[in-house]
Protein backbone atom coordinates (compact mmCIF):
# COMPACT_ATOMS: atom_id res chain seq x y z
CA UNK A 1 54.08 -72.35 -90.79
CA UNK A 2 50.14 -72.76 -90.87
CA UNK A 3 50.26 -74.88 -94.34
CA UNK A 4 53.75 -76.27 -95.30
CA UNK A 5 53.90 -77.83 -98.46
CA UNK A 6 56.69 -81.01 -97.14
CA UNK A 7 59.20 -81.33 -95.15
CA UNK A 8 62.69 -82.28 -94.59
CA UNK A 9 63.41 -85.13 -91.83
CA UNK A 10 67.11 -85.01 -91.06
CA UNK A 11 68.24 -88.30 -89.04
CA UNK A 12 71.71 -88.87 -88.02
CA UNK A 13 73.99 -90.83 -89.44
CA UNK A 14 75.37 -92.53 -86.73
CA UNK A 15 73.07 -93.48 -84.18
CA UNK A 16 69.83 -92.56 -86.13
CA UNK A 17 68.55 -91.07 -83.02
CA UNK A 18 68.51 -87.14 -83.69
CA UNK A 19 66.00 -86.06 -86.02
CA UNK A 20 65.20 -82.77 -87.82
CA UNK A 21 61.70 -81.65 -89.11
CA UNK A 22 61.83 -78.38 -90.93
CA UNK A 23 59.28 -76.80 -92.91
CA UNK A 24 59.14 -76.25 -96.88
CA UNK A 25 57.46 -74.73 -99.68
CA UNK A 26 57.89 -74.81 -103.31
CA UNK A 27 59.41 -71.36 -105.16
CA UNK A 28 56.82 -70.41 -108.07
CA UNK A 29 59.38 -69.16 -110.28
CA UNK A 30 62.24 -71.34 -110.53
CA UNK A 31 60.82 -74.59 -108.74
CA UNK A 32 63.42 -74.80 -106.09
CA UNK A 33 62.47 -76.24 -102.58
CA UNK A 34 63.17 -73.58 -100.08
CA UNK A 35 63.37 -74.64 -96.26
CA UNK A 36 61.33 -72.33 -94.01
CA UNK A 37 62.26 -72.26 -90.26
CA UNK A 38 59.78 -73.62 -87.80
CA UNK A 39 57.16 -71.68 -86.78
CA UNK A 40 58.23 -68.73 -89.30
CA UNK A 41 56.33 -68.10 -92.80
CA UNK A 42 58.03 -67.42 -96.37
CA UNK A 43 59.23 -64.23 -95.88
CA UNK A 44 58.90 -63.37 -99.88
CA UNK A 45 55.97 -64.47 -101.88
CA UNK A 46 54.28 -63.26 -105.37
CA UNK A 47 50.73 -61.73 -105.78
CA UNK A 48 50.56 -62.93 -108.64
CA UNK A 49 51.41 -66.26 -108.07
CA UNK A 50 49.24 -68.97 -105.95
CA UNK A 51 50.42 -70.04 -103.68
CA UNK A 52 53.32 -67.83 -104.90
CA UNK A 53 56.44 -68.70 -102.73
CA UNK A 54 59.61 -67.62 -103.63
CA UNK A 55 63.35 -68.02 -102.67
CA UNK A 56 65.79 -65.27 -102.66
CA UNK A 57 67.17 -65.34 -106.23
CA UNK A 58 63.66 -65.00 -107.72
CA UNK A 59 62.67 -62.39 -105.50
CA UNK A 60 65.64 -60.03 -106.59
CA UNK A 61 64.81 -61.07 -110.26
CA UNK A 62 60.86 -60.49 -109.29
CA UNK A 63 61.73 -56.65 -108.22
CA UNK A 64 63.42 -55.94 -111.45
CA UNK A 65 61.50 -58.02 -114.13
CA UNK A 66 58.30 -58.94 -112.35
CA UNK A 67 55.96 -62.18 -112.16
CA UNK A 68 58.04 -64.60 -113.97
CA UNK A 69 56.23 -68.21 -113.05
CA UNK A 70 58.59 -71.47 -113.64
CA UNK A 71 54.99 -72.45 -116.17
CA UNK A 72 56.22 -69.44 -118.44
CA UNK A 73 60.05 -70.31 -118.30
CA UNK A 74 59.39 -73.38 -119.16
CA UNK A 75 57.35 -72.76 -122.16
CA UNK A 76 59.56 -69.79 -123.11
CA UNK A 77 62.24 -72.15 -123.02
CA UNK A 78 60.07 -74.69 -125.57
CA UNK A 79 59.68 -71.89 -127.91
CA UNK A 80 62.88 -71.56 -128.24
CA UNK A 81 63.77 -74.82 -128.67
CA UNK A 82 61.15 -75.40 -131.73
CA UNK A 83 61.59 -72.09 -133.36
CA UNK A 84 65.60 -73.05 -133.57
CA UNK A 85 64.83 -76.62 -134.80
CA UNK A 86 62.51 -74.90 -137.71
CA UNK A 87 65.10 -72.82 -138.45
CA UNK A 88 67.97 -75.30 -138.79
CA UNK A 89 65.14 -77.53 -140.99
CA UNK A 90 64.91 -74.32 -143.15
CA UNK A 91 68.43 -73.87 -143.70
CA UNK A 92 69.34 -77.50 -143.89
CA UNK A 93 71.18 -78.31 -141.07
């Protein structure tokens, strides 16, 4: 991958002597960290989105709803939240 954004190292347990390097990137709609195999790119990513990686949950969601970023989830999620809490202060709760 020409610009990873981390990576995993994988030691083992025993010896400590084999070691793993892979490869990962960040999904832009549900903030998972999704391991991409050396010398391969993300195979799904967003136009929308920058740098708009995504894993393969949020790319089947992406074909039937569209750009969903984590950002908007997580302030749809806030709204939520608040416009309950103003409700149970209206009714008394």
């Amino acid at each position: 991958m020409l610009k990873p954004q981390g990576a995993w190292i994988l030691k083992g347990l025993d010896s400590g002597k084999e070691e793993s390097v892979t490869d990962t990137v960040t999904c832009a709609h549900c903030n998972a960290i999704c391991e991409i195999p050396p010398g391969h790119e993300p195979k799904w990513t967003c136009p929308k989105c920058i740098p708009g990686y995504m894993c393969e949950p949020c790319y089947g969601e992406y074909v039937a709803r569209g750009c969903v970023p984590y950002i908007k989830k997580v302030e749809e999620a806030e709204e939520r939240h608040y416009r309950r809490a103003q409700f149970l202060k209206t009714v008394g709760v």
